[in-house]
N, C-alpha and C. Protein backbone atom coordinates (compact mmCIF):
# COMPACT_ATOMS: atom_id res chain seq x y z
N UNK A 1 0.83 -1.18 0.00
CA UNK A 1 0.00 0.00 0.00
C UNK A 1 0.88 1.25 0.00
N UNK A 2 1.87 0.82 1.02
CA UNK A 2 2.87 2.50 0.68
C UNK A 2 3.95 1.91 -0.62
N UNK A 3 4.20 1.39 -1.04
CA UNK A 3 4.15 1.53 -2.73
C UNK A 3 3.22 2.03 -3.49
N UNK A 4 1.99 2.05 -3.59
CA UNK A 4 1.56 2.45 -4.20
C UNK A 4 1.01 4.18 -4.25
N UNK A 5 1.03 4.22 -2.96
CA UNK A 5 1.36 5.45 -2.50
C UNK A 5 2.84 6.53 -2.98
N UNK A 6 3.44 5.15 -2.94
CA UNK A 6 4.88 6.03 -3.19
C UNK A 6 5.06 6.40 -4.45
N UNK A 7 4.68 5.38 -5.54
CA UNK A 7 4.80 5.12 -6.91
C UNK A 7 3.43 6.63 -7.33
N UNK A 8 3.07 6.95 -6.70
CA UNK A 8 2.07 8.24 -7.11
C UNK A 8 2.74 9.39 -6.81
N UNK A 9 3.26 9.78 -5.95
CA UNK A 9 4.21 11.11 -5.39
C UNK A 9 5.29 10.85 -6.10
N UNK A 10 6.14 9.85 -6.37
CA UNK A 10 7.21 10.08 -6.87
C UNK A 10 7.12 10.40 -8.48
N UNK A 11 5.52 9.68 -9.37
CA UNK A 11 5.48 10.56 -10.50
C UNK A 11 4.97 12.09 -10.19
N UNK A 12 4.69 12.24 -9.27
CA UNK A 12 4.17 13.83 -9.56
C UNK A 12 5.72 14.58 -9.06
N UNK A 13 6.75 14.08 -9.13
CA UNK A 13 8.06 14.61 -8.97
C UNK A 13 8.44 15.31 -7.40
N UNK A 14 7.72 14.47 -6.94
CA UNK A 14 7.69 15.06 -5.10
C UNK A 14 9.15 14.53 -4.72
N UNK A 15 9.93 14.84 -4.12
CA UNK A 15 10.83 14.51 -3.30
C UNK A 15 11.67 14.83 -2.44
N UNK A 16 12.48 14.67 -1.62
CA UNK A 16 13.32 14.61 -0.25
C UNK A 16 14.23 16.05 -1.20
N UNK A 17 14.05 16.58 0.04
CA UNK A 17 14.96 17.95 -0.24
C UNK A 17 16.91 17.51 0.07
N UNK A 18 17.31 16.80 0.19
CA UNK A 18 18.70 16.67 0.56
C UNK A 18 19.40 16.17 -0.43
N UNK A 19 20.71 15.69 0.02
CA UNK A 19 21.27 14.81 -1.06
C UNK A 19 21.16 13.25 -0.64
N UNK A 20 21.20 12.32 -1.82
CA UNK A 20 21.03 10.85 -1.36
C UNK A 20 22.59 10.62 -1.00
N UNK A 21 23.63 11.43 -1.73
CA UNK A 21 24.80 11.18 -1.15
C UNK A 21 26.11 12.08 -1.83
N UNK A 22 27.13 12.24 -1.01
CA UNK A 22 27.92 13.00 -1.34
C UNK A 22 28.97 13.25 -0.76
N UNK A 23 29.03 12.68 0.63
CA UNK A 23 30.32 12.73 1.28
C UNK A 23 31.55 12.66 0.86
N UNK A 24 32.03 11.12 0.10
CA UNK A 24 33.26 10.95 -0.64
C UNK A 24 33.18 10.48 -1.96
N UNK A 25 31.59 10.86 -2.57
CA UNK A 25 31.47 10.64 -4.03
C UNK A 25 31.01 11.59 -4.64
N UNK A 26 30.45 11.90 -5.79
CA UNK A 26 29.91 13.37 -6.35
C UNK A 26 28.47 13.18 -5.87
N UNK A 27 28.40 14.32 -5.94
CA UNK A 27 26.83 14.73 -5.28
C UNK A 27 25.76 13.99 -6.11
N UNK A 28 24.64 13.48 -5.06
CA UNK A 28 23.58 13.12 -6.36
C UNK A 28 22.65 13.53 -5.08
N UNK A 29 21.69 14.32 -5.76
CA UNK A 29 20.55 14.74 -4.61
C UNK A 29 19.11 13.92 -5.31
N UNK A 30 18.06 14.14 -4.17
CA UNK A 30 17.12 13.60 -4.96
C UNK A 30 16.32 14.11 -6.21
N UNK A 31 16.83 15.04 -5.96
CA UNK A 31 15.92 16.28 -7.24
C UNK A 31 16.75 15.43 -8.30
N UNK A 32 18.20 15.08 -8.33
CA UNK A 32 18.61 14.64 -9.89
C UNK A 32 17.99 13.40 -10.18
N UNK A 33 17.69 12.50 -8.87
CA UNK A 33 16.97 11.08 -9.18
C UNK A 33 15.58 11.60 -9.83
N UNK A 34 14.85 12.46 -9.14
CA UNK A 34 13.24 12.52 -9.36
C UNK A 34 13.54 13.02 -11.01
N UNK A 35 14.53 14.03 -11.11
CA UNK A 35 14.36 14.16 -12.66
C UNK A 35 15.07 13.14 -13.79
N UNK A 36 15.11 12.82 -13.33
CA UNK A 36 15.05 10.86 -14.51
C UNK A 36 13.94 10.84 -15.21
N UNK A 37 12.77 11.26 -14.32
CA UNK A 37 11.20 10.87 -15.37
C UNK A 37 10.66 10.15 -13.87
N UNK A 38 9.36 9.12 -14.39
CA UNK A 38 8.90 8.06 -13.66
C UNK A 38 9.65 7.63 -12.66
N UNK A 39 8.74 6.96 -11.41
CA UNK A 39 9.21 6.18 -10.57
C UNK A 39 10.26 4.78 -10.74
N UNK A 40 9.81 4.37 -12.47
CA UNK A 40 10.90 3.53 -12.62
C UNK A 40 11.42 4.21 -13.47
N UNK A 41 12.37 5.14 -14.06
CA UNK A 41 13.35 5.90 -14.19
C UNK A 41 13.80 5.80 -13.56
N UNK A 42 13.56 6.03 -12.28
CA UNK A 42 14.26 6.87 -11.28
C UNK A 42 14.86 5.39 -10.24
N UNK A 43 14.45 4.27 -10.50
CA UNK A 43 15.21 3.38 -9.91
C UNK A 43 16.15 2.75 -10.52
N UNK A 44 16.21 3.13 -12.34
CA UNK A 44 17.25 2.99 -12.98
C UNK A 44 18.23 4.08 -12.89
N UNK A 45 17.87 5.32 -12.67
CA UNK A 45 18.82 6.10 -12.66
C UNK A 45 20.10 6.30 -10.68
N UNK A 46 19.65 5.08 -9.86
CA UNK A 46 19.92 5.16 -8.52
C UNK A 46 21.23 4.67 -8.90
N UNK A 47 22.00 5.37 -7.85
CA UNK A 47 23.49 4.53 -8.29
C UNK A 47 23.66 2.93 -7.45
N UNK A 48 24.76 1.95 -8.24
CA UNK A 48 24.55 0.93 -8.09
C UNK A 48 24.80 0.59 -6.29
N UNK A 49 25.75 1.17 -5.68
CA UNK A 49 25.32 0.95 -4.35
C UNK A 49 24.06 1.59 -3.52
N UNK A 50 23.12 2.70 -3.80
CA UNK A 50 21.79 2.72 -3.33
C UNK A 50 20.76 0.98 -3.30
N UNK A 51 21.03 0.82 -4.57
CA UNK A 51 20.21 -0.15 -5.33
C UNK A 51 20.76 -1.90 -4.19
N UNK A 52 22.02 -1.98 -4.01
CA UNK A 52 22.62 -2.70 -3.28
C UNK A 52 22.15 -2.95 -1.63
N UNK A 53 22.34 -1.61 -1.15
CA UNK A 53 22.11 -1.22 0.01
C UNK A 53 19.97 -1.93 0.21
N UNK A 54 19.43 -1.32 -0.61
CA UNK A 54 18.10 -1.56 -0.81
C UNK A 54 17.41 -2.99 -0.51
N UNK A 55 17.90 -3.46 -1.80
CA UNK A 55 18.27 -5.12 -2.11
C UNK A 55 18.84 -5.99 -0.35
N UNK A 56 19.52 -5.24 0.14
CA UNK A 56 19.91 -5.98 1.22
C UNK A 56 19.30 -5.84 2.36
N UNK A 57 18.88 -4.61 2.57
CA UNK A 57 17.81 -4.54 3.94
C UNK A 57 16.56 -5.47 3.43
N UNK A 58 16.30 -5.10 2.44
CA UNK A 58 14.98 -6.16 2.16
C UNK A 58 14.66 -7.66 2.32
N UNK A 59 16.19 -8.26 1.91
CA UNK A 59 16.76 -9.45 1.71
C UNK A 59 17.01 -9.99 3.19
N UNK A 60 17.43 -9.41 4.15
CA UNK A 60 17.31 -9.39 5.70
C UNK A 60 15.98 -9.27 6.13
N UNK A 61 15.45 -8.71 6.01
CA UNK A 61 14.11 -8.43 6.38
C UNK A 61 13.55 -9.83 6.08
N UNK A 62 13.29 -10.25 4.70
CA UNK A 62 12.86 -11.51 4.67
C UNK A 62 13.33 -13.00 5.16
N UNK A 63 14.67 -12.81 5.60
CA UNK A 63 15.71 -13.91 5.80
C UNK A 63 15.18 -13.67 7.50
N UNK A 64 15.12 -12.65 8.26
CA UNK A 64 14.81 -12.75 9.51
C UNK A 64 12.94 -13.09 9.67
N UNK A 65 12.21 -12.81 8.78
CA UNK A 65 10.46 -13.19 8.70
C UNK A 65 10.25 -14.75 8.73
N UNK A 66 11.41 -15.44 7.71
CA UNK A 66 11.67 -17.11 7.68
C UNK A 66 12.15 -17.73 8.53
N UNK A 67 13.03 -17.03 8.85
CA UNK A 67 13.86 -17.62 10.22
C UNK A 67 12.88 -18.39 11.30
N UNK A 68 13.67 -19.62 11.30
CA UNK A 68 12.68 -20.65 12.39
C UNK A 68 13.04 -20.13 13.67
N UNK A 69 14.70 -19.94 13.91
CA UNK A 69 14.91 -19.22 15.27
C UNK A 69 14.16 -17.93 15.77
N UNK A 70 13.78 -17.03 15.20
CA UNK A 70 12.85 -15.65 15.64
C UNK A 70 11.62 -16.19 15.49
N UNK A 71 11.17 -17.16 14.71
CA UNK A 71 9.79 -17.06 14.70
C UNK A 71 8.99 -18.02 16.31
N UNK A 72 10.63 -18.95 16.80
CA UNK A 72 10.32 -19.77 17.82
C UNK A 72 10.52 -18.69 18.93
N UNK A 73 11.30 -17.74 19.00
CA UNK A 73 11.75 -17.13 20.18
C UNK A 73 10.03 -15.93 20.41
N UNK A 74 9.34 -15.84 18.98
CA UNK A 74 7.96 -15.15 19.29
C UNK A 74 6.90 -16.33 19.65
N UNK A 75 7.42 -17.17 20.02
CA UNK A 75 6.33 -18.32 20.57
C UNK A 75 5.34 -18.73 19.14
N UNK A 76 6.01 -18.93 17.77
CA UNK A 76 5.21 -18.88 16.56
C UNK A 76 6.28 -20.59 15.71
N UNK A 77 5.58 -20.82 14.84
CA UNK A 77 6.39 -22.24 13.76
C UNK A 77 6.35 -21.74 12.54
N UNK A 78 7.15 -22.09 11.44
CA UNK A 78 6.98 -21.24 10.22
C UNK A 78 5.42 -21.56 9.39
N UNK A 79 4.70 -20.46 8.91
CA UNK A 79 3.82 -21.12 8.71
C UNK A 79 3.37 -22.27 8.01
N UNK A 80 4.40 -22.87 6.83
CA UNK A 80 4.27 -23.87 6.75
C UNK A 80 4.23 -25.32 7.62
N UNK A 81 4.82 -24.75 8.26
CA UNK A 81 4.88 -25.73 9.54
C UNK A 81 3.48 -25.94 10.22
N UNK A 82 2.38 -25.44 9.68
CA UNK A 82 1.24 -25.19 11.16
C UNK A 82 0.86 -23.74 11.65
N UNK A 83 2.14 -22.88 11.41
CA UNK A 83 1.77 -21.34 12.06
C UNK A 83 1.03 -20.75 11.61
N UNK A 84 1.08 -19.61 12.39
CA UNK A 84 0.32 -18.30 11.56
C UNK A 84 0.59 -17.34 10.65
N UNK A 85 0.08 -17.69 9.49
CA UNK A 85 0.46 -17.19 7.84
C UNK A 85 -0.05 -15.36 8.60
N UNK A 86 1.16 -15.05 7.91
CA UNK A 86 1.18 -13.60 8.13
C UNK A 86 1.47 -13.01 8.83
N UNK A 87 2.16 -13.59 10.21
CA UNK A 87 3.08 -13.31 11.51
C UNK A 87 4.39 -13.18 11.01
N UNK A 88 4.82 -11.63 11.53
CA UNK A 88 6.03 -11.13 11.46
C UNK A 88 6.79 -11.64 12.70
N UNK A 89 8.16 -11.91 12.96
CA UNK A 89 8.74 -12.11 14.15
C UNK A 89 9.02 -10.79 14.87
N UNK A 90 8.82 -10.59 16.33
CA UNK A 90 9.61 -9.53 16.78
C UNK A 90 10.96 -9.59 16.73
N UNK A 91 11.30 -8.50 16.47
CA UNK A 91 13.07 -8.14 16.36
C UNK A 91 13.65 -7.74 17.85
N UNK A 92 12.45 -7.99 19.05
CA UNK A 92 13.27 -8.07 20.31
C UNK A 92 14.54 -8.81 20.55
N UNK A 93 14.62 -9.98 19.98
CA UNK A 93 15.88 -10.48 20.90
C UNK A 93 17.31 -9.87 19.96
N UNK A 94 17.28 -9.25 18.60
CA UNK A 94 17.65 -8.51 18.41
C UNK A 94 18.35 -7.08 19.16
N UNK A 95 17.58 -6.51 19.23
CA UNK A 95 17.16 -5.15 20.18
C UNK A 95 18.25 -5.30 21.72
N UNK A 96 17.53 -6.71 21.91
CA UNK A 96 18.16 -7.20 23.67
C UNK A 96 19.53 -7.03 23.43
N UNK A 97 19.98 -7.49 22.49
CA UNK A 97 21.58 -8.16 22.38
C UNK A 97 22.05 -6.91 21.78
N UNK A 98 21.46 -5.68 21.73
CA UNK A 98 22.12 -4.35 20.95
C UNK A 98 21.83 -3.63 21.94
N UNK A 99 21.09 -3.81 23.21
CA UNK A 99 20.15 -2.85 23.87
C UNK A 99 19.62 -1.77 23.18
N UNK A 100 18.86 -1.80 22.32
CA UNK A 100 18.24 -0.80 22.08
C UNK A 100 16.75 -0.93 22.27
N UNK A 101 16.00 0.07 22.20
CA UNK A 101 14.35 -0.22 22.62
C UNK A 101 13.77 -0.86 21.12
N UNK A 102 12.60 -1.45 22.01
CA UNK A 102 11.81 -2.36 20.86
C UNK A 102 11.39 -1.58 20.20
N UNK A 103 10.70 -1.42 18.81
CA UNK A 103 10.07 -1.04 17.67
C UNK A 103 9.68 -2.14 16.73
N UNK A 104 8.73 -2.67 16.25
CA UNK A 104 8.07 -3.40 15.32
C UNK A 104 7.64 -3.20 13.92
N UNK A 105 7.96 -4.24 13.19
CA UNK A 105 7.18 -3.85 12.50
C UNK A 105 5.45 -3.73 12.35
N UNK A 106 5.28 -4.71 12.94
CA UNK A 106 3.70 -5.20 13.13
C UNK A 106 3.43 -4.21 14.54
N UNK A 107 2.12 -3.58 14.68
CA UNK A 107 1.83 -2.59 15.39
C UNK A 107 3.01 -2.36 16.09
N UNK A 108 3.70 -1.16 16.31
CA UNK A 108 4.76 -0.80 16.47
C UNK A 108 4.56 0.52 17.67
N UNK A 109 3.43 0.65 17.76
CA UNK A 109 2.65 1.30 18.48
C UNK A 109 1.78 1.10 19.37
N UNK A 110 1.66 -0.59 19.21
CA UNK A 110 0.70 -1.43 20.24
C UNK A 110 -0.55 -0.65 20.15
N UNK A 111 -1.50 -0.27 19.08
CA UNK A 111 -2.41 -0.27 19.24
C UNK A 111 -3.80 -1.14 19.04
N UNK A 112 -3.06 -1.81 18.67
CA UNK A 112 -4.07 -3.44 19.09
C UNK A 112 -4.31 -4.26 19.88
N UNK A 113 -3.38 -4.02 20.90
CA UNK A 113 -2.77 -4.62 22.39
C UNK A 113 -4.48 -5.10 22.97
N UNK A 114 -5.02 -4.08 23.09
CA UNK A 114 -6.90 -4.31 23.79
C UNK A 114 -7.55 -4.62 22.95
N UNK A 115 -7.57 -4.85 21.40
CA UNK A 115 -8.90 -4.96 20.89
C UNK A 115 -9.16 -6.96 21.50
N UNK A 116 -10.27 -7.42 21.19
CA UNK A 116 -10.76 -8.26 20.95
C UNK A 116 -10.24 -9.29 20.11
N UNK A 117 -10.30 -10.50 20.07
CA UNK A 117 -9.68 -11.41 19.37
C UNK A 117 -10.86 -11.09 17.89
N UNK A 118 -11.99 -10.71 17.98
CA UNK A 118 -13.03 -10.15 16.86
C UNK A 118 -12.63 -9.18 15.97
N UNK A 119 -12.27 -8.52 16.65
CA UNK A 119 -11.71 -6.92 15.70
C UNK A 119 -10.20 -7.65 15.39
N UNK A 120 -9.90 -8.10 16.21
CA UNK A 120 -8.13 -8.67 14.98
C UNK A 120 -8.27 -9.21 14.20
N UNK A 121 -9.34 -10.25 13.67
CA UNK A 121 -9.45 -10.69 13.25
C UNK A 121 -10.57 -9.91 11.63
N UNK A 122 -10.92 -8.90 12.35
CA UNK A 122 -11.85 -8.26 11.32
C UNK A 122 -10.55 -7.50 10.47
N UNK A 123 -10.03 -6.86 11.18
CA UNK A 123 -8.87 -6.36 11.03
C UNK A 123 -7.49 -6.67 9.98
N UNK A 124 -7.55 -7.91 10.29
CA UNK A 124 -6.60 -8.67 9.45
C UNK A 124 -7.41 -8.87 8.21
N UNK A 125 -8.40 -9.38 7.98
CA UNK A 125 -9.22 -9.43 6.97
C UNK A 125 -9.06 -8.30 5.98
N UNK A 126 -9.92 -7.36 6.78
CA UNK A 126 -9.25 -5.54 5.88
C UNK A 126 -7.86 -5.76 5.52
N UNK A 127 -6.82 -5.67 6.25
CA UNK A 127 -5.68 -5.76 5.61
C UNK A 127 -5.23 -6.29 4.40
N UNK A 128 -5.59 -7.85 4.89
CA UNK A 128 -5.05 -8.43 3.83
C UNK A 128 -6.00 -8.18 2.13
N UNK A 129 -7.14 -7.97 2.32
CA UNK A 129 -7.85 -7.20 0.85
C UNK A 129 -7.45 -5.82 0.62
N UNK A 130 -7.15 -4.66 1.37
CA UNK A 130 -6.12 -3.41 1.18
C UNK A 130 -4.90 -4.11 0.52
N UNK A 131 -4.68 -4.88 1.06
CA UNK A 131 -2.47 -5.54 0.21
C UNK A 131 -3.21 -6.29 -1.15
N UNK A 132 -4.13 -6.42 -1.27
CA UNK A 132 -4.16 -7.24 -2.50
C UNK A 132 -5.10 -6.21 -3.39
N UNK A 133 -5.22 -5.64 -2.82
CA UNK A 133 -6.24 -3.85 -4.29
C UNK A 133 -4.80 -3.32 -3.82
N UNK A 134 -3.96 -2.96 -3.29
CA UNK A 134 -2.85 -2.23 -3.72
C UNK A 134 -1.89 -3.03 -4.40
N UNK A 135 -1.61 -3.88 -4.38
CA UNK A 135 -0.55 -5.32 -5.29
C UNK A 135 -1.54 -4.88 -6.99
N UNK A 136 -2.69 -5.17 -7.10
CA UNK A 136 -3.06 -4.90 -8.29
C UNK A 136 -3.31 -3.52 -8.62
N UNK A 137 -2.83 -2.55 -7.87
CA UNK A 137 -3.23 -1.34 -8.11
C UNK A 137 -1.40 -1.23 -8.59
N UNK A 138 -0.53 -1.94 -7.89
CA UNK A 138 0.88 -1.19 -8.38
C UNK A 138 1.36 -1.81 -9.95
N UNK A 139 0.44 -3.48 -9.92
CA UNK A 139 0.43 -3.88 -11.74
C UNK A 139 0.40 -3.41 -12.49
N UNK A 140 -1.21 -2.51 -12.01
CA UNK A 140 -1.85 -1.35 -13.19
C UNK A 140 -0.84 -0.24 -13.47
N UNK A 141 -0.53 0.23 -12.40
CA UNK A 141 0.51 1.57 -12.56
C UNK A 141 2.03 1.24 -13.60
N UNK A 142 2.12 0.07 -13.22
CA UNK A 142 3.67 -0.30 -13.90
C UNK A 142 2.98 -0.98 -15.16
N UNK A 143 1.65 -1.40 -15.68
CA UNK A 143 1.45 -1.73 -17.07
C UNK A 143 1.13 -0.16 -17.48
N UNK A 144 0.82 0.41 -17.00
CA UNK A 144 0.07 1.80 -17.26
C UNK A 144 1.52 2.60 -17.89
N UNK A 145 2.19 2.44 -17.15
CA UNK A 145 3.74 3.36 -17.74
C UNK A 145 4.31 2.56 -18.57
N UNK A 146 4.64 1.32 -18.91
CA UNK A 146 4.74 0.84 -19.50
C UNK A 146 3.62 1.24 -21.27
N UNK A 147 2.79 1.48 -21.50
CA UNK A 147 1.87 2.22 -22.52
C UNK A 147 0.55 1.63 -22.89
N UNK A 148 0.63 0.41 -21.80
CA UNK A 148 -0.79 -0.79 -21.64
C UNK A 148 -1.88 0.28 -21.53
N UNK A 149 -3.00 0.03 -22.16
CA UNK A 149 -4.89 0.48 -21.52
C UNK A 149 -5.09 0.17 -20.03
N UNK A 150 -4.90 0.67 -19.48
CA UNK A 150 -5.26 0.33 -17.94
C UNK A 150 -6.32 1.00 -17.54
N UNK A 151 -7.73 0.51 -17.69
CA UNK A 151 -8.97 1.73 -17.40
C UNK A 151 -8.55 2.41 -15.95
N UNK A 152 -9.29 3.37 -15.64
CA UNK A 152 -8.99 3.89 -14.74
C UNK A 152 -7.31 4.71 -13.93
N UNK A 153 -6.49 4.40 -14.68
CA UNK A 153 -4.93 4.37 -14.68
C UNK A 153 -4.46 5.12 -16.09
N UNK A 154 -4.54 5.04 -16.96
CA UNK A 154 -3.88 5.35 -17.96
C UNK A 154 -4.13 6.77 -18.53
N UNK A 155 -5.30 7.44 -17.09
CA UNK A 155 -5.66 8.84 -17.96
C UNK A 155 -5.19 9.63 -16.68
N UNK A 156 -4.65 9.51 -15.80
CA UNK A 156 -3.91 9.97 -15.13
C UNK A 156 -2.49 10.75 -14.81
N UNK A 157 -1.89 10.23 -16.01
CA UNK A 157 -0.65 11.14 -16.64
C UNK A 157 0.27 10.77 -16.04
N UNK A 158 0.22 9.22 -16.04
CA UNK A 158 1.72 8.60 -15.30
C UNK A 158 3.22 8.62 -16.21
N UNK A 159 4.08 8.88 -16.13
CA UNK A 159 5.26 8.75 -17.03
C UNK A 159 5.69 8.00 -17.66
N UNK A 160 5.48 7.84 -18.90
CA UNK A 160 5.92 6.81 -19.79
C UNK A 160 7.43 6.20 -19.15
N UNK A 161 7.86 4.97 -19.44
CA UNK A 161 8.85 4.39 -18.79
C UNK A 161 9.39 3.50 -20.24
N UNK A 162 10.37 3.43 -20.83
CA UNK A 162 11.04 2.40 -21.98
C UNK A 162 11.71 1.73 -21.69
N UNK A 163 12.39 1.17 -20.41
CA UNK A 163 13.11 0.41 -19.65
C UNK A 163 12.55 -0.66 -19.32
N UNK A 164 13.20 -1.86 -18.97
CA UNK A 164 12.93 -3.05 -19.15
C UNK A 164 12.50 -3.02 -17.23
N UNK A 165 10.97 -3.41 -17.32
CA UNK A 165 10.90 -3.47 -15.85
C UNK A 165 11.30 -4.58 -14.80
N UNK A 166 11.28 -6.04 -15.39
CA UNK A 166 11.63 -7.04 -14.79
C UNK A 166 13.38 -6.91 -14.88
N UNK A 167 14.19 -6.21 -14.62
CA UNK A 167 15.39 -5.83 -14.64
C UNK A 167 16.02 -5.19 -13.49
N UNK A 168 16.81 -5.80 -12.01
CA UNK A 168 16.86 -4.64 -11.63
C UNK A 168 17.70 -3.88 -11.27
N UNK A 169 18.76 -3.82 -12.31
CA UNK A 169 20.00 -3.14 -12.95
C UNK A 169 20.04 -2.73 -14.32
N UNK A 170 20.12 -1.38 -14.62
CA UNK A 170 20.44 -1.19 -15.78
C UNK A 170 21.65 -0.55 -16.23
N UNK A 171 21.94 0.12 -17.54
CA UNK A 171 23.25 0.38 -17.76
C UNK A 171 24.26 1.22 -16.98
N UNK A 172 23.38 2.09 -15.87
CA UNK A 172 23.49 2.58 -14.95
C UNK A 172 24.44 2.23 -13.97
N UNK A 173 24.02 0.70 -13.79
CA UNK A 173 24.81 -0.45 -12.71
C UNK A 173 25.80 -0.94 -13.54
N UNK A 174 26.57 -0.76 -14.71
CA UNK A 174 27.27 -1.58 -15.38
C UNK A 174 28.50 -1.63 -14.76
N UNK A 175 28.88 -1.28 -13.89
CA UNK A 175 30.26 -1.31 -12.66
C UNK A 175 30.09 -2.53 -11.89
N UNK A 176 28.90 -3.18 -11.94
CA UNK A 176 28.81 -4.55 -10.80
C UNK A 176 28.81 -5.18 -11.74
N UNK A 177 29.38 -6.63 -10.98
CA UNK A 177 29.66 -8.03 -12.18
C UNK A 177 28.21 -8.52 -12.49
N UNK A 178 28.30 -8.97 -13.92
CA UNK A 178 27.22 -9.50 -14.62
C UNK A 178 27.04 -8.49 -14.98
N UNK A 179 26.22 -7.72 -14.82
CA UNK A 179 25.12 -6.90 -15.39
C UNK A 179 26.18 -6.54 -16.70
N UNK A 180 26.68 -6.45 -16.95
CA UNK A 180 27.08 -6.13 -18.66
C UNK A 180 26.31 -6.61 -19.34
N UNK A 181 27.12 -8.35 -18.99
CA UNK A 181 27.06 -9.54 -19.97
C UNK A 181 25.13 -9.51 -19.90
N UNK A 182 24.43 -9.52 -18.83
CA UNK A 182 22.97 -9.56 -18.43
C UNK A 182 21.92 -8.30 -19.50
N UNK A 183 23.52 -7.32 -19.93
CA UNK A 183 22.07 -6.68 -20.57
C UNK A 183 22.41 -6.60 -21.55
N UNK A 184 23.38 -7.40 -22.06
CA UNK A 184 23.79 -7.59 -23.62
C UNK A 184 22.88 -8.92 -24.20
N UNK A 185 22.17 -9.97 -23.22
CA UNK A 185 22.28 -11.11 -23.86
C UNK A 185 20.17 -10.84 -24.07
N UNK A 186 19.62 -10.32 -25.18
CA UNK A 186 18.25 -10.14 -25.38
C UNK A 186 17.40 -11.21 -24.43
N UNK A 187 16.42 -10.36 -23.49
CA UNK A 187 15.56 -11.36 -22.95
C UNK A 187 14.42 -11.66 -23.54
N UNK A 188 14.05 -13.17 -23.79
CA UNK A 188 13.53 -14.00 -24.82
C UNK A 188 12.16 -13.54 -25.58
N UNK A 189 11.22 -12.57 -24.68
CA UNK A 189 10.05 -11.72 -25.10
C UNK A 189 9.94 -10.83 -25.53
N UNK A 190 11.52 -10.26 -25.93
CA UNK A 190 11.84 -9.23 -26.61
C UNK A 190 12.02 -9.43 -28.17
N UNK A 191 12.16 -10.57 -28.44
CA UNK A 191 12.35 -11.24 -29.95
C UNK A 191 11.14 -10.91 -30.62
């Protein structure tokens, strides 16, 4: 949902007033990313360690959600195992071993702490149909820039995009291994 959120502000060219970086490399602020064009422009135009950095919190993020050890230390089994599909682990024992204070991802604010086992459950319901009209709402947007008919989407004035979207390095990244050889060799739906 905040993709899809995001993927709307970032075509209307909204962005972070600072620089993304510049200490011991040349300046790139966000104004030079936002002016790439589109939201996917603008993740082709990120330099290849942003894109790295990205890729790896995410990649953690999911490697600690699987994890049988966090999901046992939240009193939970993976859900294939039997658990509960859609339980995040707390990152307390994390936290413990860094001392730092807890923060969550899942109410992070404990404001669900009192409801009813009824309303969590109503609750979760909403959710999970909000993640799935925004999952097909971010399709539409990325067939929509792409130059697809997308009713409702395509008269909106999203930024055309000519870049290969299932890609997620472009010539941009050609300093990391592979990606040369990766965007020299035609991918097969392009024939």
């Amino acid at each position: 949902m905040a993709g899809f959120v995001g993927f709307m502000v970032q075509n209307a060219g909204i962005h972070w007033p600072w620089n993304l970086q510049g200490l011991n490399t040349a300046v790139i602020s966000h104004a030079d990313i936002s002016a790439a064009g589109g939201p996917l422009d603008q993740w082709d135009a990120l330099p290849s360690a942003a894109k790295l950095q990205i890729l790896f919190v995410v990649g953690m993020l999911e490697f600690w959600g699987e994890s049988s050890s966090a999901l046992e230390a939240a009193g939970q089994q993976h859900y294939v195992r039997g658990g509960k599909p859609g339980f995040y682990p707390s990152f307390k024992p994390i936290k413990d071993a860094l001392g730092q204070p807890s923060l969550d991802l899942f109410d992070p604010f404990g404001f669900s702490k009192k409801k009813t086992p009824e309303q969590k459950e109503r609750g979760l319901l909403v959710e999970i149909n909000n993640g799935r009209l925004a999952m097909l709402g971010m399709f539409g947007l990325v067939s929509a820039s792409k130059g697809l008919i997308v009713p409702g989407l395509d008269s909106i004035g999203l930024k055309h995009y000519d870049g290969e979207v299932m890609s997620y390095f472009s010539a941009t990244n050609a300093d990391l291994p592979f990606v040369s050889s990766m965007l020299a060799s035609p991918l097969p739906w392009t024939n």
